[in-house]
Structure formats: C-alpha cells, structure tokens
N, C-alpha and C. Protein backbone atom coordinates (compact mmCIF):
# COMPACT_ATOMS: atom_id res chain seq x y z
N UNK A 1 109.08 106.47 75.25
CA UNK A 1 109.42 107.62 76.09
C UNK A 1 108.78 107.51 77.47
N UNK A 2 107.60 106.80 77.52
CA UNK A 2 107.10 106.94 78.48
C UNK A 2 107.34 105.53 79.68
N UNK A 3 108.22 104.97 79.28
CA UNK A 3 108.51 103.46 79.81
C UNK A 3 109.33 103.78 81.17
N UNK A 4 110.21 104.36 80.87
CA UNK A 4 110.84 104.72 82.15
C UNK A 4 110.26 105.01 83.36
N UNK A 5 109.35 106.49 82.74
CA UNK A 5 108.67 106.78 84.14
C UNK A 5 107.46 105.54 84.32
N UNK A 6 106.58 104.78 83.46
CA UNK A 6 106.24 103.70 83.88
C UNK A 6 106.59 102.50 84.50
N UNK A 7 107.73 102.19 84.62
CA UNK A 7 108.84 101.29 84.88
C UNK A 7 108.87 101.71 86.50
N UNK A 8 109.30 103.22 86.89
CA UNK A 8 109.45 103.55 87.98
C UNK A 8 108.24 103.64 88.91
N UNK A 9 107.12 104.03 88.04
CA UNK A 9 106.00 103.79 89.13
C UNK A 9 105.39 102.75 89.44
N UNK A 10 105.75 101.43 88.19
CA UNK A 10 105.55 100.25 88.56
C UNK A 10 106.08 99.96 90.20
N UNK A 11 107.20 100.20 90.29
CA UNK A 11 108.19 99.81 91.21
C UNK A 11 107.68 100.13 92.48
N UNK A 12 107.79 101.84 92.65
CA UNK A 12 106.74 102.54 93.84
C UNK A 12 105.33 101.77 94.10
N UNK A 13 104.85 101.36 93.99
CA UNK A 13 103.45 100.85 93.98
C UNK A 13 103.70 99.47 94.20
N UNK A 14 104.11 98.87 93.97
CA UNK A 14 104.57 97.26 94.08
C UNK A 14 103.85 96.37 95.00
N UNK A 15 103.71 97.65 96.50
CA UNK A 15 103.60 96.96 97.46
C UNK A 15 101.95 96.81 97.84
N UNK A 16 101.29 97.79 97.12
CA UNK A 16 99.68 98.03 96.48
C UNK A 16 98.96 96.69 96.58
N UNK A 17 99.79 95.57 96.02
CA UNK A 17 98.65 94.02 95.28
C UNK A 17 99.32 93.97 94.45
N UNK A 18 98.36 93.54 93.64
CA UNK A 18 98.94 92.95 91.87
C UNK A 18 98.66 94.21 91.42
N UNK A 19 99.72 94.83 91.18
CA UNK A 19 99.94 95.80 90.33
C UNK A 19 100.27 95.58 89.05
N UNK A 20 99.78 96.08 87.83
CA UNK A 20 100.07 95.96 86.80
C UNK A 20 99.90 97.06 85.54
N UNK A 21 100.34 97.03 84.81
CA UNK A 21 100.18 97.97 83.38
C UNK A 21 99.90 97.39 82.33
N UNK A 22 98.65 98.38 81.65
CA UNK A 22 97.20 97.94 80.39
C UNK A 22 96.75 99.04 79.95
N UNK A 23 96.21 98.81 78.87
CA UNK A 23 95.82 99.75 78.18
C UNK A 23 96.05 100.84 78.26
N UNK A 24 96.84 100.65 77.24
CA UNK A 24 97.68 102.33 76.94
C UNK A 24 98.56 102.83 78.35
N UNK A 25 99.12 102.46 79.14
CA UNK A 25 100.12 102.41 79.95
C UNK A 25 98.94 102.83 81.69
N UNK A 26 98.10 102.32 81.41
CA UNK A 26 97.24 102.47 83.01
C UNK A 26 97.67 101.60 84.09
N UNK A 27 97.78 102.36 84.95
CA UNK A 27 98.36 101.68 85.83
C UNK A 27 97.25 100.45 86.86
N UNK A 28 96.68 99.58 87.36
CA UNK A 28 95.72 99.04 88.01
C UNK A 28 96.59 98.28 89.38
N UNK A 29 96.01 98.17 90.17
CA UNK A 29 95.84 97.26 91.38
C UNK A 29 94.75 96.56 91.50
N UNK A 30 94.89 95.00 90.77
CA UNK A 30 93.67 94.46 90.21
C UNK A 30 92.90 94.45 89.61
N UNK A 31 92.02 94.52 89.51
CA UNK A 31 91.03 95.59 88.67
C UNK A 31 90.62 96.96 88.24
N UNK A 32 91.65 97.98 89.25
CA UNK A 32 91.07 98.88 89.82
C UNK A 32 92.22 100.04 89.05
N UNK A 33 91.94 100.73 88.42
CA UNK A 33 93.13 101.81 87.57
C UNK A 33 92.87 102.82 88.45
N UNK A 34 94.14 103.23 89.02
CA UNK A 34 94.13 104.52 89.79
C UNK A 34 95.18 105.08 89.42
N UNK A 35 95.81 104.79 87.84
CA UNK A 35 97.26 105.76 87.60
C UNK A 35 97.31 105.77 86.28
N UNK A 36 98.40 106.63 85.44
CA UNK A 36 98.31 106.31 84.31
C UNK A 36 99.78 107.31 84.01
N UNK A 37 100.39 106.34 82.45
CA UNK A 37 101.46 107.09 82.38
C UNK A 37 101.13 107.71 80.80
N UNK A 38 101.06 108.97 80.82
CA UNK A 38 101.12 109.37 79.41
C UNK A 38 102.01 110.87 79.35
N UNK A 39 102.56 111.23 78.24
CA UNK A 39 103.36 111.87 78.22
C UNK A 39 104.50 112.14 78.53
N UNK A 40 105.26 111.09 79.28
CA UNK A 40 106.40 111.15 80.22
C UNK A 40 106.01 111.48 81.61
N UNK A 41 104.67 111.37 82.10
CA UNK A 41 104.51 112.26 83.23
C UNK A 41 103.30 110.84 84.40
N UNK A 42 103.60 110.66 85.22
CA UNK A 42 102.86 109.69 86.38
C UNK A 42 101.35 110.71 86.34
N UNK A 43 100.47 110.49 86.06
CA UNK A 43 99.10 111.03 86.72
C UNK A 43 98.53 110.48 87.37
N UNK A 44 97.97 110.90 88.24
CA UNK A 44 97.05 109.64 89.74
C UNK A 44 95.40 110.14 89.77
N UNK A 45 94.84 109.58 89.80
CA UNK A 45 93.45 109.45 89.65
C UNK A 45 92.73 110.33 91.17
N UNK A 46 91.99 111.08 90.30
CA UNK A 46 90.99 111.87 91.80
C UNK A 46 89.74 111.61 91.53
N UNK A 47 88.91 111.65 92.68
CA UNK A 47 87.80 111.32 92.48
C UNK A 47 86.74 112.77 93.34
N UNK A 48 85.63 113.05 93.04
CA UNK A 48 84.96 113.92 93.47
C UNK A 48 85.72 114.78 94.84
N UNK A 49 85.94 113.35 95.65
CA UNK A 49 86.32 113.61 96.91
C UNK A 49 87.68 114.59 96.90
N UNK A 50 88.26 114.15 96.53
CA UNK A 50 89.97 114.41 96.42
C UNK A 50 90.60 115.52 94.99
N UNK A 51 89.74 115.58 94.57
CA UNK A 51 89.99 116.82 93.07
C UNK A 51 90.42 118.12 93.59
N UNK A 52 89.56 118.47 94.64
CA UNK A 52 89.93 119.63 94.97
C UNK A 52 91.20 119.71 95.31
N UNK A 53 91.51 118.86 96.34
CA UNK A 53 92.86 118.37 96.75
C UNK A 53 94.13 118.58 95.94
N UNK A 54 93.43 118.01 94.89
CA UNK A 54 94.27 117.79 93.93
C UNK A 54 94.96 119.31 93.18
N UNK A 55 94.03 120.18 92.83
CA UNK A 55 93.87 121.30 92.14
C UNK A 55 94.67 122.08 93.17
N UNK A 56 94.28 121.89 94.58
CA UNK A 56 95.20 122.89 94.87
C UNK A 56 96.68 122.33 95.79
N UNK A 57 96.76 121.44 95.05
CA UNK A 57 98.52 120.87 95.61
C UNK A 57 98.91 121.51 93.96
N UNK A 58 98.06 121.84 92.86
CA UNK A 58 99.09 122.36 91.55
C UNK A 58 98.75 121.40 90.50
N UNK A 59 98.02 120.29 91.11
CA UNK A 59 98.66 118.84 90.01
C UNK A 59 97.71 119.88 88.63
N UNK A 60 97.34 118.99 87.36
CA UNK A 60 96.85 119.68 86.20
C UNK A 60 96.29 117.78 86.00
N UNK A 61 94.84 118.34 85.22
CA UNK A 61 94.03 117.03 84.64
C UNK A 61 95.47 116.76 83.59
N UNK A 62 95.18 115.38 83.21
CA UNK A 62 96.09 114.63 82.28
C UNK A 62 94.22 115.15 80.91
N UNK A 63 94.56 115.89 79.57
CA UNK A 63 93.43 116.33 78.90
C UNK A 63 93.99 115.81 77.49
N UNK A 64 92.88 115.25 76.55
CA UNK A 64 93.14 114.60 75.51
C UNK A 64 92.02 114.78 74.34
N UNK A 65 91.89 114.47 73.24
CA UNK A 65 90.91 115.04 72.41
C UNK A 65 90.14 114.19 72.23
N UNK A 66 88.72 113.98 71.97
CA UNK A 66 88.24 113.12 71.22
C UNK A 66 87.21 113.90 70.27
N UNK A 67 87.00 113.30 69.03
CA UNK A 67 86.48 114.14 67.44
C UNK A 67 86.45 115.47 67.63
N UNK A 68 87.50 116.14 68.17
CA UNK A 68 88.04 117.10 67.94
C UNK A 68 87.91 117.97 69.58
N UNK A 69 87.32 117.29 70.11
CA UNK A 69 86.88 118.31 71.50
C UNK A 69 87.50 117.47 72.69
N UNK A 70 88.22 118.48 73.49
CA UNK A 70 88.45 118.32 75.04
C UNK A 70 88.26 117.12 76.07
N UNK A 71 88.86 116.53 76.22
CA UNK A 71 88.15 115.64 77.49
C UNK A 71 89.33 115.55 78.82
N UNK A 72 88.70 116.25 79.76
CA UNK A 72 89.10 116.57 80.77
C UNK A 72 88.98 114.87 82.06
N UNK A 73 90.36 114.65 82.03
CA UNK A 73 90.09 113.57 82.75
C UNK A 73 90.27 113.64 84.60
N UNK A 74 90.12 112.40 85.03
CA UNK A 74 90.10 112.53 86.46
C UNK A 74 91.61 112.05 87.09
N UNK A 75 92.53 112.24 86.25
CA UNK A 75 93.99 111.86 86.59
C UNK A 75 94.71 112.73 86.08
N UNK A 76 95.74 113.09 87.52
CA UNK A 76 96.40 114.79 87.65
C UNK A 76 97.91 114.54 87.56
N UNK A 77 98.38 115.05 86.67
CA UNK A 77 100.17 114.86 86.63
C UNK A 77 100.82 115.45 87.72
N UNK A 78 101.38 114.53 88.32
CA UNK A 78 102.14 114.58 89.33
C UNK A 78 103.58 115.92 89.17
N UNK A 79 103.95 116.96 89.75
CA UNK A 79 105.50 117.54 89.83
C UNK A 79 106.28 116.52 89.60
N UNK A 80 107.43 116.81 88.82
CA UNK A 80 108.38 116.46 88.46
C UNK A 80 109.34 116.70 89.64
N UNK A 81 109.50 117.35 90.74
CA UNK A 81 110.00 117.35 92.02
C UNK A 81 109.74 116.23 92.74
N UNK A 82 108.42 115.69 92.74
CA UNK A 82 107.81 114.90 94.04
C UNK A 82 108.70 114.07 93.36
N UNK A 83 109.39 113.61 92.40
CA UNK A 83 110.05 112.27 92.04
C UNK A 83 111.55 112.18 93.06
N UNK A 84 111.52 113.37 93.48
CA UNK A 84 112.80 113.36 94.52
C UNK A 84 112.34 112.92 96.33
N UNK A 85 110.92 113.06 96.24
CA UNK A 85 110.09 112.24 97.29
C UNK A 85 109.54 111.34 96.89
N UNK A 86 110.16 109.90 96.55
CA UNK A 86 108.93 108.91 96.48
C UNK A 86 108.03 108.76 97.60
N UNK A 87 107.92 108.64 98.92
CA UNK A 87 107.03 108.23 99.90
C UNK A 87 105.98 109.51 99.43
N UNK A 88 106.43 110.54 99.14
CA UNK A 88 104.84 111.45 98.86
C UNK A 88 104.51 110.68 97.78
N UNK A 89 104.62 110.11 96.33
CA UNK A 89 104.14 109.70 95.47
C UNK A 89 103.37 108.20 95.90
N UNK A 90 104.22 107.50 96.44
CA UNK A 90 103.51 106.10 97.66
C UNK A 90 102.27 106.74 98.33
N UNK A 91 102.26 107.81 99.02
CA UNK A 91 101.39 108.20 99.80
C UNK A 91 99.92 108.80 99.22
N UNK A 92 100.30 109.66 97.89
CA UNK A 92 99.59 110.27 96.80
C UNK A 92 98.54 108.62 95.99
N UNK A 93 99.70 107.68 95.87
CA UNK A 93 98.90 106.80 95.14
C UNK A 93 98.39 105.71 95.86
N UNK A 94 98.33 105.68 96.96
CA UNK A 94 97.42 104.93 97.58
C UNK A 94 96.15 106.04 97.90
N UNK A 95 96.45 107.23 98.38
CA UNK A 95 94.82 107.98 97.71
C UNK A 95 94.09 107.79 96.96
N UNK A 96 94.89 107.53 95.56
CA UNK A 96 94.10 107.63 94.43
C UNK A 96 93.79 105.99 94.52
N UNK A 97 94.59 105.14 95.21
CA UNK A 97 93.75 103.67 94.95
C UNK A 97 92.68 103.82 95.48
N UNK A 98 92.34 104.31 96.73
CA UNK A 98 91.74 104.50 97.38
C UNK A 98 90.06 104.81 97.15
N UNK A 99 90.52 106.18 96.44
CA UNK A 99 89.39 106.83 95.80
C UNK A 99 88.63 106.23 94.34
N UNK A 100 90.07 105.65 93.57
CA UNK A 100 89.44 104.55 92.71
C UNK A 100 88.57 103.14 93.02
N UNK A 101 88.98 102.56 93.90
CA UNK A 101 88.00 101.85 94.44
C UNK A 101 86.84 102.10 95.00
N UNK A 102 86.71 103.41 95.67
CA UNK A 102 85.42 103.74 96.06
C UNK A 102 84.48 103.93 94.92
N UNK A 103 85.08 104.79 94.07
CA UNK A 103 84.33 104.93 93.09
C UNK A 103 84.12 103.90 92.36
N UNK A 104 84.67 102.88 92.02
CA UNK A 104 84.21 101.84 91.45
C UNK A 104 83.15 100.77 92.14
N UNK A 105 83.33 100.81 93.67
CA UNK A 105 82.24 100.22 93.56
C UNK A 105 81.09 101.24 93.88
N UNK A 106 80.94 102.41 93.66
CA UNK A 106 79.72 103.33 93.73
C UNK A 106 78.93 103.01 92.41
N UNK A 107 79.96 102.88 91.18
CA UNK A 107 79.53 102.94 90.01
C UNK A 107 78.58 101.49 89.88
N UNK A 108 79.51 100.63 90.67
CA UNK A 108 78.94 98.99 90.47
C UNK A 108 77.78 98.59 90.91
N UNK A 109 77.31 99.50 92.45
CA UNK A 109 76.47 99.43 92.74
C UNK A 109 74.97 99.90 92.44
N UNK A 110 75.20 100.86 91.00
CA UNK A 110 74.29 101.63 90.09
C UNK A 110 74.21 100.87 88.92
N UNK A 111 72.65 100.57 88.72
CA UNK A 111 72.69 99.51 87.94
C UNK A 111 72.26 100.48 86.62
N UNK A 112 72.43 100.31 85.46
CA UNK A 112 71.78 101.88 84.44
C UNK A 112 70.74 100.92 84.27
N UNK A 113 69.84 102.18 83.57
CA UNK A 113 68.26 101.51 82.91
C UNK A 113 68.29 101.56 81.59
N UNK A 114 69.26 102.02 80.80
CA UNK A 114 69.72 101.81 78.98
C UNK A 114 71.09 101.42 78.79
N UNK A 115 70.31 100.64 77.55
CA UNK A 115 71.80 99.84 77.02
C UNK A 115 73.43 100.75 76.86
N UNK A 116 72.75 101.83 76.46
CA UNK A 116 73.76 103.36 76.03
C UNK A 116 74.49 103.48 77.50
N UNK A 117 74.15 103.21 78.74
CA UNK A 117 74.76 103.82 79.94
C UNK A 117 75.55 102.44 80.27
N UNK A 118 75.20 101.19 79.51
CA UNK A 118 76.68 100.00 79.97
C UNK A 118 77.59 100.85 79.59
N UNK A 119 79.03 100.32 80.26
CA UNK A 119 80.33 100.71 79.41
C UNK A 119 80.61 99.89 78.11
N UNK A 120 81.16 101.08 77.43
CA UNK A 120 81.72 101.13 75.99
C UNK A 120 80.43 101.39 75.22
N UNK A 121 79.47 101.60 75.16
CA UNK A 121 78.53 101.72 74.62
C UNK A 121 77.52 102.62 74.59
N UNK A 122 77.22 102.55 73.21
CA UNK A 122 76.71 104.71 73.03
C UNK A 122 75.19 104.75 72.59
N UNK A 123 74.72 105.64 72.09
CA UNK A 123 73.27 105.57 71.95
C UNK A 123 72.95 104.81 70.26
N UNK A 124 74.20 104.82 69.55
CA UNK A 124 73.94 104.40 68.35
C UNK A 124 73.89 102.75 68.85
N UNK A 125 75.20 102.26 69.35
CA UNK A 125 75.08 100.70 69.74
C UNK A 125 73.45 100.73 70.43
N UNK A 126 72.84 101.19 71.21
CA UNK A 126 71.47 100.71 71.41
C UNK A 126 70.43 101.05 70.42
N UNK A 127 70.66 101.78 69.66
CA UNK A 127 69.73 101.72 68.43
C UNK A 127 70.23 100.67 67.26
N UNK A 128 71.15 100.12 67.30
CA UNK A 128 71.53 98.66 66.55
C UNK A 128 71.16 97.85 67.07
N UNK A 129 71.12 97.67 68.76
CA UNK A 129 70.59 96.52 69.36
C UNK A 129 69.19 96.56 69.55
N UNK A 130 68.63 97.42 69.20
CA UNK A 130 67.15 97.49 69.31
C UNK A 130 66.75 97.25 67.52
N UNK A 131 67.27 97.50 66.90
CA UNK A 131 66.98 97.07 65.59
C UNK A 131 67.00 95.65 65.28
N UNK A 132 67.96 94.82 66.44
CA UNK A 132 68.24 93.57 66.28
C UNK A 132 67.36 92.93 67.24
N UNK A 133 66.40 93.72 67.69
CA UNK A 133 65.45 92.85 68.79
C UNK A 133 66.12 92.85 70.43
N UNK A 134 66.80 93.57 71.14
CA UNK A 134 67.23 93.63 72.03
C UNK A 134 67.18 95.07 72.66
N UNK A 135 66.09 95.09 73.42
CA UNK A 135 65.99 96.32 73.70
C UNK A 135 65.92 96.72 75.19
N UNK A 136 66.40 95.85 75.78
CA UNK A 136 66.39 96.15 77.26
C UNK A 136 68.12 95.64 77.51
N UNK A 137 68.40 95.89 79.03
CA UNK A 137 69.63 95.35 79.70
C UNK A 137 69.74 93.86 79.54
N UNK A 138 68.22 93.59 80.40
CA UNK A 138 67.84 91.96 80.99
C UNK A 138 68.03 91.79 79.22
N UNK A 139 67.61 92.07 78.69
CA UNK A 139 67.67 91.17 77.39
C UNK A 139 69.06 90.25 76.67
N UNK A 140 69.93 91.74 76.85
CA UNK A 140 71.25 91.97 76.44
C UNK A 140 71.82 90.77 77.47
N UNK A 141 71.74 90.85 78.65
CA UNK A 141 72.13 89.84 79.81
C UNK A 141 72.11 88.61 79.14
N UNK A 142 70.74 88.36 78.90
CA UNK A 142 69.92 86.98 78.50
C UNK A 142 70.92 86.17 77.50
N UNK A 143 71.37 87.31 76.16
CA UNK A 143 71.79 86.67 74.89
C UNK A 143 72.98 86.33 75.03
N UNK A 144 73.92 87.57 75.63
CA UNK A 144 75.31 87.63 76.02
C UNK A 144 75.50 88.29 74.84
N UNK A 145 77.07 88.27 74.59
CA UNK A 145 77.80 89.10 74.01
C UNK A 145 77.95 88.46 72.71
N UNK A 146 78.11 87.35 72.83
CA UNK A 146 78.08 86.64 71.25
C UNK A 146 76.53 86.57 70.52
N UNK A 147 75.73 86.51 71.25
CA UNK A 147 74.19 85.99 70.68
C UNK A 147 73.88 87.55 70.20
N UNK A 148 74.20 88.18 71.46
CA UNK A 148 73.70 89.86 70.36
C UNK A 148 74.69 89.93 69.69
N UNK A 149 75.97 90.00 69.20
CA UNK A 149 76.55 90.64 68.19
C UNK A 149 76.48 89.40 67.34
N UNK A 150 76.10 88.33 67.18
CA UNK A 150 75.33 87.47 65.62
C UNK A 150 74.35 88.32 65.67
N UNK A 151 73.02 88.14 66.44
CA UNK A 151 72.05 89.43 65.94
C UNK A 151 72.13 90.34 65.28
N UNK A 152 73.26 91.20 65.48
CA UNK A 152 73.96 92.36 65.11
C UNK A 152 73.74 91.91 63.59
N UNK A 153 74.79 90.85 63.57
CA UNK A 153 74.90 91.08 62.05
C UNK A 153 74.31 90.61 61.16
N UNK A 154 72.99 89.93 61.57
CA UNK A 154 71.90 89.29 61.00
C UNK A 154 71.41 90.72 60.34
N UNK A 155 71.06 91.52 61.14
CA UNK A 155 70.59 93.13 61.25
C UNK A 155 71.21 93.75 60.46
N UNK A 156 72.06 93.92 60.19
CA UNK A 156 73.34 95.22 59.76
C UNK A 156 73.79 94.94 58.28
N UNK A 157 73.41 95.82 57.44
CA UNK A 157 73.95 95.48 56.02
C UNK A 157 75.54 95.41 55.81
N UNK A 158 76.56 96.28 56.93
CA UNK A 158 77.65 96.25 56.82
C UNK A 158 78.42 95.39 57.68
N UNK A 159 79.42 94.83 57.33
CA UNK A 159 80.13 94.23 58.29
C UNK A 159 80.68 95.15 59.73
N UNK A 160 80.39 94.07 60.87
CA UNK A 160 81.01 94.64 61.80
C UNK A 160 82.45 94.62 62.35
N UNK A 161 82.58 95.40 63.29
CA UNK A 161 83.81 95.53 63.46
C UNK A 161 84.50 94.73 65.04
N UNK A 162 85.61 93.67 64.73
CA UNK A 162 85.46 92.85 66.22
C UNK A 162 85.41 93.53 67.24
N UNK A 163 85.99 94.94 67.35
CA UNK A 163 85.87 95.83 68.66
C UNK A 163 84.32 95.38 68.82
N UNK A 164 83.32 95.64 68.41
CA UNK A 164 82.29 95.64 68.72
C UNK A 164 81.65 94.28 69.80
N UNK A 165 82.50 93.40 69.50
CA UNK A 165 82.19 91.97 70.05
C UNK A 165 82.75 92.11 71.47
N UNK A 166 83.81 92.55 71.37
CA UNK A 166 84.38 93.17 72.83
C UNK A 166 84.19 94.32 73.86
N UNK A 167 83.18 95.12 72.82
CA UNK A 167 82.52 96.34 73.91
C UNK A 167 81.43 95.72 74.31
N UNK A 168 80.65 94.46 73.88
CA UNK A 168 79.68 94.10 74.04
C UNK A 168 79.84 92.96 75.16
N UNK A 169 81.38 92.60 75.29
CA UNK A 169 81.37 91.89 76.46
C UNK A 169 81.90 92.28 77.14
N UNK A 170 82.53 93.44 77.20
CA UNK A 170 83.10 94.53 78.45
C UNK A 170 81.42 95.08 78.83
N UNK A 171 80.65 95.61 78.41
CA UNK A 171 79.97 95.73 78.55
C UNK A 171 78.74 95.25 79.98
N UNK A 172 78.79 94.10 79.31
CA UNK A 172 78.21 92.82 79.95
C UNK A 172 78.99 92.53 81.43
N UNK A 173 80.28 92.66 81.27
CA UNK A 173 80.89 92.50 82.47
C UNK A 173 81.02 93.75 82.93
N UNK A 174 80.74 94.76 82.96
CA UNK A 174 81.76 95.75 83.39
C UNK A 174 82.72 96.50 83.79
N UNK A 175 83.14 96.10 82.02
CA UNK A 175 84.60 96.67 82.09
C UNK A 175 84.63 97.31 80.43
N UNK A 176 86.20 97.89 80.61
CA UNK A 176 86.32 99.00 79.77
C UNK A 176 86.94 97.64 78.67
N UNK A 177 86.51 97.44 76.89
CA UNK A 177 86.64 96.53 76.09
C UNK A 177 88.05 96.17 76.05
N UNK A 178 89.09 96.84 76.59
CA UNK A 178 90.62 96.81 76.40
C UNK A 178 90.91 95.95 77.36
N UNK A 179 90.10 95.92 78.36
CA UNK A 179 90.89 94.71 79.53
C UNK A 179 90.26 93.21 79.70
N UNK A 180 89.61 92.93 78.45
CA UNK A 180 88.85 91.27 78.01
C UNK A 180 90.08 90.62 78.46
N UNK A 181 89.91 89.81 79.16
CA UNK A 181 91.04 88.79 78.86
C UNK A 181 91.35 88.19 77.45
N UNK A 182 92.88 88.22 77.07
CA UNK A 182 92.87 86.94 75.80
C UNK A 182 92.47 85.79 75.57
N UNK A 183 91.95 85.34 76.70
CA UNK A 183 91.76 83.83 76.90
C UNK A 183 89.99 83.92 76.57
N UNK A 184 89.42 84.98 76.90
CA UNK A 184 87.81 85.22 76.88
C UNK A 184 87.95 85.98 75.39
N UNK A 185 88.75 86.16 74.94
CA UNK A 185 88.80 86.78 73.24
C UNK A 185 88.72 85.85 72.58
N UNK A 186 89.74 84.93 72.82
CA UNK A 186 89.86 83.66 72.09
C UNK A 186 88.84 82.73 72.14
N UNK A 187 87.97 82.66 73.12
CA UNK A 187 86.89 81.48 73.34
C UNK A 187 85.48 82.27 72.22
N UNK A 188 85.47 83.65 72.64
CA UNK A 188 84.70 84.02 72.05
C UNK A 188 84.97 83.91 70.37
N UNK A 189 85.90 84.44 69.92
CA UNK A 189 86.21 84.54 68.53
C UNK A 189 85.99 82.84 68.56
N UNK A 190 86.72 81.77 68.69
CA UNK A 190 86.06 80.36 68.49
C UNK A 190 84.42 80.23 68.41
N UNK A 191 83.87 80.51 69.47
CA UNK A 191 82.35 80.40 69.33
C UNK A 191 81.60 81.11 68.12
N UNK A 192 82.65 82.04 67.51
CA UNK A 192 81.71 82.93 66.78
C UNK A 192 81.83 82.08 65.55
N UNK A 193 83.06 81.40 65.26
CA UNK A 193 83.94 80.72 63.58
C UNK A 193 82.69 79.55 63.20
C-alpha cells in the first residue's frame, strides 16, 4: 500500500544524491534519512529547529507504539493536497535533508560516556557487556563487534540472538543495526562460523 506513494517520493527527491529506500520504507540521501513512508502517507523529518514550523503548517508526528507506549517521532505527514504541489514537497524535503544532516553531524560530534548511549543499545546490553568484561566504549572499540559478542556468549547461559551481532556493529559504527551492509553481515557471520 505504501509503494506507490514511496515510488513517487523516490522520484521527487531524485535530484537530492543517492537517494534511496531502507528500512522499513525510510527514505535517505546517503547516509542521511530525512523521510519516511508509512501508512500511505510521505513524512519528512524535523529537527528542533524546524518542528515548530512544522506544527504550525498542520503537518502531525508520524506516532507508533513500542511495549505498549507512544513514541512520538520527528517525521510529520505531509497534506495530501501538497501532492498537487510537488515543488512545495521538493522544497519541504530538502529542509528536512537539511535539518537531518545537521543533526547528524551534531549527534556525531558527541561522543557518549556509556555503552547504553551507542546506538541500538540499552542499559541491559551494557550490563551483559560488563558481565563479559567490557565495560567501557574504548574497550568495546578495542574488541569490535565480533570479539564482544563471542564474549557475549562465553558469558550468557542462553543463546544469543544475531540481531545482537549487528546492534553491536551498528553500534560501533554509528548506525541504526538495519543499515549493516550485506557484505559486512556476511564477513562477519563468516568470522564468527
């Protein structure tokens, strides 16, 4: 259902870079996700700067559940009118590239001081990695993503789960575990056999 209008905003955007669509229909310009298609509906990414903006042109957060509660995101569904203006939607989503890139490298340039504040990773993953002898960033750096998750399971009476091998190298890189390359999945899953 949602291909069409993804299809079409592929198109609008084109002229962005390497535009492309991942995980779960996000829209990126390189690295950089400033769109997303869910519901049948284009949402474009705001950032501190531009929310307000956002709120009062009408748009509405794109909002989704997780274990049962709310999560209010930073990407606003576009009117179903503006589709009769593409250059406002061109114009709208180079904002949001805009603002997505800033913010990404604000974020990049903040280095965290716990394992829990890498991405994909929560306070339980650093109390596994500290059970496994890894209790700093630099540490985590040191082993990589394969050396701590063998640790892991040296540690862990239960088997783990491969997501875990991949939040641990999204992690490491900083990025969200869904956009590993296949080619860095595959080398890793080899190294691990």
């Amino acid at each position: 259902m949602d291909k069409p209008i993804l299809k079409d905003s592929l198109k609008l955007f084109d002229h962005f870079g390497s535009i492309k669509s991942r995980s779960m229909f996000g829209i990126f310009s390189g690295d950089t996700m400033f769109a997303l298609v869910v519901n049948d509906k284009l949402h474009l990414r705001a950032n501190a700067e531009t929310e307000m903006e956002f709120k009062q042109a009408g748009l509405e957060p794109y909002v989704y559940k997780k274990r049962g509660f709310p999560v209010v995101t930073k990407h606003y569904a576009i009117p179903d009118q503006w589709w009769d203006e593409p250059t406002r939607i061109v114009a709208q989503g180079r904002y949001s590239l805009d603002a997505a890139e800033k913010d990404k490298q604000e974020k990049e340039s903040c280095i965290p001081d716990r394992i829990k504040d890498l991405p994909n990773l929560r306070l339980s993953n650093e109390r596994m990695l500290k059970k496994a002898g890894i209790n700093t960033i630099e540490q985590l750096l040191t082993v990589g993503s394969l050396g701590a998750y063998k640790a892991l399971q040296e540690s862990q009476k239960s088997p783990l789960s491969i997501e875990l091998l991949w939040a641990l190298e999204g992690a490491i890189s900083g990025q969200h575990w869904s956009v590993i390359p296949e080619q860095r999945r595959n080398e890793l899953l080899s190294a691990l056999s």
